[in-house]
PDB file of N, CA and C in Angstrom:
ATOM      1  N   UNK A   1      12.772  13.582  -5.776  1.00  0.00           N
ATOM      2  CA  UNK A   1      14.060  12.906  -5.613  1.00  0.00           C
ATOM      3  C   UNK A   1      13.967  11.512  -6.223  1.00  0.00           C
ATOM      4  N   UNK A   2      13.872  11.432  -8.047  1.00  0.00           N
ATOM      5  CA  UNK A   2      13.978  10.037  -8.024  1.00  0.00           C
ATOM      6  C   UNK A   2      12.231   9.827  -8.322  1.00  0.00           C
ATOM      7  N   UNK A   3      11.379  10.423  -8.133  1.00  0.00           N
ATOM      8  CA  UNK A   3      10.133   9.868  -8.564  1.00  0.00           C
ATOM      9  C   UNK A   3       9.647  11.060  -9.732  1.00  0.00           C
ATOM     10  N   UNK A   4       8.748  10.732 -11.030  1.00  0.00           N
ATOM     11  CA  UNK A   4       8.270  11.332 -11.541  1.00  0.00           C
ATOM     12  C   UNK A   4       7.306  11.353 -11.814  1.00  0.00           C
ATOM     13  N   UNK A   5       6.402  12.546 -12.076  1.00  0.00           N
ATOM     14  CA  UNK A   5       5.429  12.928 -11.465  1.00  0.00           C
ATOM     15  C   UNK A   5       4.581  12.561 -12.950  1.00  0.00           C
ATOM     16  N   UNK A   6       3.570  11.425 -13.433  1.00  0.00           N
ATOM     17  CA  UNK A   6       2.771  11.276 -14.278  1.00  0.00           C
ATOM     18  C   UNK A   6       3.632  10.553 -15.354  1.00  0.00           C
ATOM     19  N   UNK A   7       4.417  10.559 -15.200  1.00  0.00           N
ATOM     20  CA  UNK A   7       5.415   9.266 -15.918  1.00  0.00           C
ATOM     21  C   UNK A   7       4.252   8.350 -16.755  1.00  0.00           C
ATOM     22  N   UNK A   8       4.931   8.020 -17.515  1.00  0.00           N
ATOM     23  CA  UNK A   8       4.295   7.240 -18.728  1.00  0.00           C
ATOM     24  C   UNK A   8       4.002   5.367 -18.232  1.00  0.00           C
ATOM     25  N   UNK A   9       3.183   5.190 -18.284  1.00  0.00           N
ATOM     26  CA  UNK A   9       2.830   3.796 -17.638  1.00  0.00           C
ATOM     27  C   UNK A   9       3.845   2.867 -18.841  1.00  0.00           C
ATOM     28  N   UNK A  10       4.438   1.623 -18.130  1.00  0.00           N
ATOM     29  CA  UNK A  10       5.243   0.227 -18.823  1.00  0.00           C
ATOM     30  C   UNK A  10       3.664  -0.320 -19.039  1.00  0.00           C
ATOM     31  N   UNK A  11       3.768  -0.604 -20.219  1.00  0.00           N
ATOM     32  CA  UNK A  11       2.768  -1.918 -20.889  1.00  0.00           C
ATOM     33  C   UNK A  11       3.317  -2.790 -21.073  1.00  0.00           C
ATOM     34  N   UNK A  12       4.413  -2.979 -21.922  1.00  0.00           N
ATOM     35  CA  UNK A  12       5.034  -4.161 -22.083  1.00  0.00           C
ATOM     36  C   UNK A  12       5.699  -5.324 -21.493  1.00  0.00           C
ATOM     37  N   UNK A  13       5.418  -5.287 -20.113  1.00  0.00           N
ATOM     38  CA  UNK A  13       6.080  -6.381 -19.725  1.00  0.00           C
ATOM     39  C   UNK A  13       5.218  -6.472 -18.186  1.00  0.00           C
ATOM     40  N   UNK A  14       5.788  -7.368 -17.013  1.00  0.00           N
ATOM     41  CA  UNK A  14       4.852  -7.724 -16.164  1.00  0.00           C
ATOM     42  C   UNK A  14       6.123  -7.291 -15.253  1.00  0.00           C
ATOM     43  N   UNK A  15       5.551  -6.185 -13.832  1.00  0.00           N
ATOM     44  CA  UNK A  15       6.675  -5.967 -13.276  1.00  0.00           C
ATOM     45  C   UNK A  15       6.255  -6.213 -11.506  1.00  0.00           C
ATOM     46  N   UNK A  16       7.190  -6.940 -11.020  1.00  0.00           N
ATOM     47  CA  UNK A  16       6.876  -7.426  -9.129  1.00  0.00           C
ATOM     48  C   UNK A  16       6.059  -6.034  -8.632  1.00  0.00           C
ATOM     49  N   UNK A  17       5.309  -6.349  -8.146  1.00  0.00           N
ATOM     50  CA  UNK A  17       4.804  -5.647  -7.059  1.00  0.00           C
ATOM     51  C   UNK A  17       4.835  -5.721  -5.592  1.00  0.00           C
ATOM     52  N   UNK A  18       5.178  -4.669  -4.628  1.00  0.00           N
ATOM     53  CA  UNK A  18       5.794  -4.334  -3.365  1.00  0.00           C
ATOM     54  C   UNK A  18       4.932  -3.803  -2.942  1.00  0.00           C
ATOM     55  N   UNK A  19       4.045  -3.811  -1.676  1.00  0.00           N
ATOM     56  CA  UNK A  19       3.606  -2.875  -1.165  1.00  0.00           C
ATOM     57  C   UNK A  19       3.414  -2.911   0.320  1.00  0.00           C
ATOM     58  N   UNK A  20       3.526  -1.810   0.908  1.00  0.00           N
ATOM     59  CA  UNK A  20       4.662  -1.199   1.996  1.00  0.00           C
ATOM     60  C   UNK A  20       3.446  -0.779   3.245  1.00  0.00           C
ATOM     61  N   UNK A  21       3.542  -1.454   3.934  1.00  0.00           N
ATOM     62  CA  UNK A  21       2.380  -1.303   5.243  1.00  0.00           C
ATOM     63  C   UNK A  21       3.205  -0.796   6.302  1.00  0.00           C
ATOM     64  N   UNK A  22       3.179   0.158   6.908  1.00  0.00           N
ATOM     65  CA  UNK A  22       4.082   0.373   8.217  1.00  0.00           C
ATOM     66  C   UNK A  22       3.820  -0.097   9.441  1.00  0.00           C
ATOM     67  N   UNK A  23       4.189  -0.107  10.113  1.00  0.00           N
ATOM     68  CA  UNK A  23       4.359  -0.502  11.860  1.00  0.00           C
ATOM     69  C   UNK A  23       3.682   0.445  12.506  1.00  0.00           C
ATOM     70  N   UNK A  24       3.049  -0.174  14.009  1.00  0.00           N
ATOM     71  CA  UNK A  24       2.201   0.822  14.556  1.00  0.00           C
ATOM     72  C   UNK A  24       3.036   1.607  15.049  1.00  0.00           C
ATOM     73  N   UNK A  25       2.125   3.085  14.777  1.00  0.00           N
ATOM     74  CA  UNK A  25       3.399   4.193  15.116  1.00  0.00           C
ATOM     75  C   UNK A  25       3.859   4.753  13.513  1.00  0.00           C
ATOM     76  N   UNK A  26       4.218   4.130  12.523  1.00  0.00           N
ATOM     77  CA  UNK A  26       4.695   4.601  11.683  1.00  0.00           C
ATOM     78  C   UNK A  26       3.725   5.630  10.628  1.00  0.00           C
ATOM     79  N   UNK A  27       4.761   5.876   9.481  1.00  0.00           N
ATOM     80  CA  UNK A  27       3.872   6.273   8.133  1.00  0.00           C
ATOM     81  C   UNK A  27       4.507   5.858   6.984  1.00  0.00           C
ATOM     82  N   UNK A  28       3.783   6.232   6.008  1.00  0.00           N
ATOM     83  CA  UNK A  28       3.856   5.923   4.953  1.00  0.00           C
ATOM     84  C   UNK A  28       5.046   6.588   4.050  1.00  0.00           C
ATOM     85  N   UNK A  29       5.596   7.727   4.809  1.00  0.00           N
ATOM     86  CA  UNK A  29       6.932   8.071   4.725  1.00  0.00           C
ATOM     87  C   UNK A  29       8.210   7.531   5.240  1.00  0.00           C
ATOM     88  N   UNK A  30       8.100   6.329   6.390  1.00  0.00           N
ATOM     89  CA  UNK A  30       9.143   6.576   6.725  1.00  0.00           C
ATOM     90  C   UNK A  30       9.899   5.922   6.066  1.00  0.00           C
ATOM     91  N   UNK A  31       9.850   4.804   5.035  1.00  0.00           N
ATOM     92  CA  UNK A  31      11.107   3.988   4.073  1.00  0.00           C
ATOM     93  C   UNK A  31      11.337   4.545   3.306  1.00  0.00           C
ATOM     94  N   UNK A  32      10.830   5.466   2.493  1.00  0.00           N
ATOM     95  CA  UNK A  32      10.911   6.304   1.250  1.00  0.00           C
ATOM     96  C   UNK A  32      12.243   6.113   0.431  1.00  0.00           C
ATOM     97  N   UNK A  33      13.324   5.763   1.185  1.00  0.00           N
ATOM     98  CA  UNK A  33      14.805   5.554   1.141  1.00  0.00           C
ATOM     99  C   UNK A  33      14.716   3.911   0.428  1.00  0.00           C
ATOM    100  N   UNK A  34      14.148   3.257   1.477  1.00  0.00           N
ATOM    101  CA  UNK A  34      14.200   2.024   0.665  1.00  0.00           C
ATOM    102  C   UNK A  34      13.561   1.946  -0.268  1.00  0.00           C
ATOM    103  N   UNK A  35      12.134   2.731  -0.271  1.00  0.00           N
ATOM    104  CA  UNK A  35      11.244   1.650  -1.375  1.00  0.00           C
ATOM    105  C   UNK A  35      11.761   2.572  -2.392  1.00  0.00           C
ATOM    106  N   UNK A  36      12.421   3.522  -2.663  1.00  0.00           N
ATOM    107  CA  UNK A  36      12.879   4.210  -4.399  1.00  0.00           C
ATOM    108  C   UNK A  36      14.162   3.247  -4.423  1.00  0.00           C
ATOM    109  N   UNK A  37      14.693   2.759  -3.709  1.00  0.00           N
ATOM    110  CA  UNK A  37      15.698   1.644  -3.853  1.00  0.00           C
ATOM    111  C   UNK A  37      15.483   0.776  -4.895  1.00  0.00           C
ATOM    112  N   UNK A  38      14.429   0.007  -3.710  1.00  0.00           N
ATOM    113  CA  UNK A  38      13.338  -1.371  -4.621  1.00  0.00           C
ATOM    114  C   UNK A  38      13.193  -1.047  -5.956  1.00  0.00           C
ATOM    115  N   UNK A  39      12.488   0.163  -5.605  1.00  0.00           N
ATOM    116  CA  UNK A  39      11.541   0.455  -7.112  1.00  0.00           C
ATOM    117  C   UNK A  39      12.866   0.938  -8.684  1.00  0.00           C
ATOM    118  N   UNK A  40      13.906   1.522  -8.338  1.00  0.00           N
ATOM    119  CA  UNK A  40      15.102   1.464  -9.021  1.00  0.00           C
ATOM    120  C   UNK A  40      15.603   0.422  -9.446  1.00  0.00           C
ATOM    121  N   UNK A  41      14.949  -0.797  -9.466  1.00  0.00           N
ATOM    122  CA  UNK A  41      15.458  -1.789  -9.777  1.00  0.00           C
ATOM    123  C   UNK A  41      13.775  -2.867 -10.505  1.00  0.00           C
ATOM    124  N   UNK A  42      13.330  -1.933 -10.751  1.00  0.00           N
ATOM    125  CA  UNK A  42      11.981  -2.270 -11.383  1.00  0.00           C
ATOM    126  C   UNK A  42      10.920  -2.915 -10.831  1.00  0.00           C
ATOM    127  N   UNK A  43      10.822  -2.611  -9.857  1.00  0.00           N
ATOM    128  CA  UNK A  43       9.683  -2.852  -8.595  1.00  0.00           C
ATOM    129  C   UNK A  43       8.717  -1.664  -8.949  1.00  0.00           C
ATOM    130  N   UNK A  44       7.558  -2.280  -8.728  1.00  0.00           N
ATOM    131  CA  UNK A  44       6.224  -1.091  -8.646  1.00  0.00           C
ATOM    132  C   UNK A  44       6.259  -0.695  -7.408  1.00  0.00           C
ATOM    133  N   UNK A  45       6.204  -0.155  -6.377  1.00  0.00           N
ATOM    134  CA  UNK A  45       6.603   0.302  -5.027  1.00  0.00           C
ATOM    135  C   UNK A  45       4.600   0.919  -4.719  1.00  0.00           C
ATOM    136  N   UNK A  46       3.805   0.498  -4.101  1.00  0.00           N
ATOM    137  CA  UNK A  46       2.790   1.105  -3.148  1.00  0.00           C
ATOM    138  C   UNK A  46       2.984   1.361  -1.647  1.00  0.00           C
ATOM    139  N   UNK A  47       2.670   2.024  -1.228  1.00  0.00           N
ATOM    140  CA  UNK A  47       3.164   2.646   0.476  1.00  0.00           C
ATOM    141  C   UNK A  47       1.795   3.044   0.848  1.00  0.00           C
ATOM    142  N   UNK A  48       1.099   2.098   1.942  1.00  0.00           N
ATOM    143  CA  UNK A  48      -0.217   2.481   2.638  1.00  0.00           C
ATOM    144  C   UNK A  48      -0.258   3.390   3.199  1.00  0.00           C
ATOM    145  N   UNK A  49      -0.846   4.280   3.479  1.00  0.00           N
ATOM    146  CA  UNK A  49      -1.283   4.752   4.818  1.00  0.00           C
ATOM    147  C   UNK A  49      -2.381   4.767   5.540  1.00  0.00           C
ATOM    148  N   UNK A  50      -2.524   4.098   6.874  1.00  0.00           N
ATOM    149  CA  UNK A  50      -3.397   3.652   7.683  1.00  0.00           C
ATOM    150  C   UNK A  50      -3.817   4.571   8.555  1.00  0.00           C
ATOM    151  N   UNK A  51      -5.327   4.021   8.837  1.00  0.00           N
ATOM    152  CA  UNK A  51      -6.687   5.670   9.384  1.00  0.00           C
ATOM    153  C   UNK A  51      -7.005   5.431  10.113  1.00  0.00           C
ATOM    154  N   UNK A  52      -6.745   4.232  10.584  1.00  0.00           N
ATOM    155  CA  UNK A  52      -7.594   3.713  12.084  1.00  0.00           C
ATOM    156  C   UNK A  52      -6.544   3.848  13.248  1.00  0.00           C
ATOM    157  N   UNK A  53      -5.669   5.153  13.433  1.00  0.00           N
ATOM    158  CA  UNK A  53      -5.052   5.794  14.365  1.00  0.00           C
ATOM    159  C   UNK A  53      -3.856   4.834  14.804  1.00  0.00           C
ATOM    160  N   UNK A  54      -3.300   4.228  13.649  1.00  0.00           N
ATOM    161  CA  UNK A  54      -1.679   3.293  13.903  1.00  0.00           C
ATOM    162  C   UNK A  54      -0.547   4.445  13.209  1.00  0.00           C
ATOM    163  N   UNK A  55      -0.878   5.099  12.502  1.00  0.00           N
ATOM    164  CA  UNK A  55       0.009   6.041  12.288  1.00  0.00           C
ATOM    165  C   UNK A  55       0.377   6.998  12.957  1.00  0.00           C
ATOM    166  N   UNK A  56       1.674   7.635  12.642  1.00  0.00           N
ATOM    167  CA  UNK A  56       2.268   8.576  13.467  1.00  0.00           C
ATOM    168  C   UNK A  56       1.440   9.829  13.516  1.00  0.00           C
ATOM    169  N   UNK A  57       0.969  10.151  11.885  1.00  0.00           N
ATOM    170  CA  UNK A  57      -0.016  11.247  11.293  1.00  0.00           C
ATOM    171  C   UNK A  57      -0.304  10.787  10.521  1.00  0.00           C
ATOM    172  N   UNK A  58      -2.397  11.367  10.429  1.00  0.00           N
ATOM    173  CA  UNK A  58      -2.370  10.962   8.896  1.00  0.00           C
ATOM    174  C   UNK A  58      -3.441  12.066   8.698  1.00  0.00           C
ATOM    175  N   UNK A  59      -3.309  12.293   7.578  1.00  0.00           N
ATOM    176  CA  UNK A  59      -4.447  13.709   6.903  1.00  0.00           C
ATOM    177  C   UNK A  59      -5.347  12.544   6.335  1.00  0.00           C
ATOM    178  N   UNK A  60      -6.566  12.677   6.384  1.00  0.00           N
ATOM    179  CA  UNK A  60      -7.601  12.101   6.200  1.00  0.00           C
ATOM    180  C   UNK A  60      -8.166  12.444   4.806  1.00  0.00           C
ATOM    181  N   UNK A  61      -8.944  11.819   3.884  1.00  0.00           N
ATOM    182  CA  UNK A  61      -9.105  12.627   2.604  1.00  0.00           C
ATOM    183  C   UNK A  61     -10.239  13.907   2.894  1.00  0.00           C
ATOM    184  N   UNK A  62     -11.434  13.674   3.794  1.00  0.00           N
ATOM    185  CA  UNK A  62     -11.502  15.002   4.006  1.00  0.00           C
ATOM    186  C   UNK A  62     -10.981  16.192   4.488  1.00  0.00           C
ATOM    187  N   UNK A  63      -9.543  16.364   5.012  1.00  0.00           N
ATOM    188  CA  UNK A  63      -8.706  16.983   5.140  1.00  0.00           C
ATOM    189  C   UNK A  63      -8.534  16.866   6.580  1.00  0.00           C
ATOM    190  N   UNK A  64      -9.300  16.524   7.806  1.00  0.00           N
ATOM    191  CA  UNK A  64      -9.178  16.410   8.918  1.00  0.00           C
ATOM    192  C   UNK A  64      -7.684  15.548   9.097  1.00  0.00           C
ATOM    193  N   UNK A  65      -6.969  15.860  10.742  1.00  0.00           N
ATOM    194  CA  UNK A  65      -5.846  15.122  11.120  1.00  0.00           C
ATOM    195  C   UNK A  65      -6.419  14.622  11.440  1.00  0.00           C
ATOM    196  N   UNK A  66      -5.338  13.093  11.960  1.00  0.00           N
ATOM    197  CA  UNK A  66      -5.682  12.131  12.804  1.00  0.00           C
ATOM    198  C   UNK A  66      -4.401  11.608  13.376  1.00  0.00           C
ATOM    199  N   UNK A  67      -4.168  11.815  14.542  1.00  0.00           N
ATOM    200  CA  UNK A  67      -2.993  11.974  15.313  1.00  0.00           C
ATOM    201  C   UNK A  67      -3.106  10.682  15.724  1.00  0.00           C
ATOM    202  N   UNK A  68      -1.559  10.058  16.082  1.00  0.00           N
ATOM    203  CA  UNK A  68      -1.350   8.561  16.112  1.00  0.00           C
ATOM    204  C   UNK A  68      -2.070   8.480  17.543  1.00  0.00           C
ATOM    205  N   UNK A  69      -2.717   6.874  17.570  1.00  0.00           N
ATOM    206  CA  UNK A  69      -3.351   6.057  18.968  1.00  0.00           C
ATOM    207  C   UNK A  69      -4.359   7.267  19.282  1.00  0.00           C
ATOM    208  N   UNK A  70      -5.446   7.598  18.788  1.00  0.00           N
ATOM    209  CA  UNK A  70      -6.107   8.915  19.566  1.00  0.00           C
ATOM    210  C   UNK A  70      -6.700   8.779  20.927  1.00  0.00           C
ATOM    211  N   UNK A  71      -6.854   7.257  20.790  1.00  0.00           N
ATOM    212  CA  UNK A  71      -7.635   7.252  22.172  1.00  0.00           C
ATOM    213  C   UNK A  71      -6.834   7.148  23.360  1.00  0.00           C
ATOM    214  N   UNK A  72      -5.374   6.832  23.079  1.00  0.00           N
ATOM    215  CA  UNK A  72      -4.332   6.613  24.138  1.00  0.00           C
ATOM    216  C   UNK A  72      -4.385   8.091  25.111  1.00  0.00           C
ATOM    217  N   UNK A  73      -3.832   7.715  26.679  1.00  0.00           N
ATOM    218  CA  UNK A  73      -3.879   8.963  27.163  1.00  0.00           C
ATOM    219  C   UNK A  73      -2.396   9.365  26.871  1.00  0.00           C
ATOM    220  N   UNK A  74      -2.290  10.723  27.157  1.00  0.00           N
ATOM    221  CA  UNK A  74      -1.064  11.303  26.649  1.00  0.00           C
ATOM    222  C   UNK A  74      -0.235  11.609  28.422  1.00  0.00           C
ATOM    223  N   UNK A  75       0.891  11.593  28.276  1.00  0.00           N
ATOM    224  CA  UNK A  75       1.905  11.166  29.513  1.00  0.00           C
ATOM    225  C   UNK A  75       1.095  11.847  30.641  1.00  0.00           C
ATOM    226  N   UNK A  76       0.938  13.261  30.736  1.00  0.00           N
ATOM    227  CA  UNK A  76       0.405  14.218  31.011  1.00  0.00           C
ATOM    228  C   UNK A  76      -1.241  13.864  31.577  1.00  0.00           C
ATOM    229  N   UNK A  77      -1.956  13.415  31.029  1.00  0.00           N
ATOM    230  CA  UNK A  77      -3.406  12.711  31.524  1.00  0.00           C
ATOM    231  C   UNK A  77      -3.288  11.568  32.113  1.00  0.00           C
ATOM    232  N   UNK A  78      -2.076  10.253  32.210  1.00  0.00           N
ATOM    233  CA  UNK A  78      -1.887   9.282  32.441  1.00  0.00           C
ATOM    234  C   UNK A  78      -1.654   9.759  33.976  1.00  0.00           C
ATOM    235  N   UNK A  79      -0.495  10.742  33.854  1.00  0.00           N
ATOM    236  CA  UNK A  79      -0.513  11.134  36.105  1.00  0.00           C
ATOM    237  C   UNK A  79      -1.173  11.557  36.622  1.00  0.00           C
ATOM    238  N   UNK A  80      -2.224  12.649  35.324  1.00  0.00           N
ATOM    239  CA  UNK A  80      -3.222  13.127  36.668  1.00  0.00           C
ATOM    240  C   UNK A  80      -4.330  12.102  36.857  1.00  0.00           C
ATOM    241  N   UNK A  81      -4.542  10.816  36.545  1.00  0.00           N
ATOM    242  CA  UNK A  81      -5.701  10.059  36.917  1.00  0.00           C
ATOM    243  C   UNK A  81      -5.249   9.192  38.235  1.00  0.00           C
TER     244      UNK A  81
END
């Protein structure tokens, strides 16, 4: 939608760079709306995604999940203690 895939790199000129850290809890998907905005207007657009369990989800590069806050208890373990 709007991004292409291996697109030919700009040499010629020097263009802002943006890059997009989310909120704990979030991912690296959730602006996607804004940052092709930004980047439609000649912004380089980068979007982190963070491993140390602030994300909502994150696939790890060895392919393992990592489900947001892991160490938090979940509602369910919080009453029975």
């Amino acid at each position: 939608a709007g991004a292409v895939l291996d697109a030919p790199a700009i040499t010629d000129t020097t263009l802002p760079l943006l890059v997009y850290s989310h909120g704990y809890g979030g991912n690296m998907d959730m602006a996607t709306y804004l940052m092709r905005q930004i980047a439609s207007h000649g912004a380089v657009v980068v979007a982190l995604e963070h491993t140390d369990g602030t994300a909502s989800f994150t696939t790890l590069d060895n392919g393992d999940s990592l489900k947001f806050a892991p160490r938090m208890l979940s509602g369910e373990e919080q009453l029975e203690r």
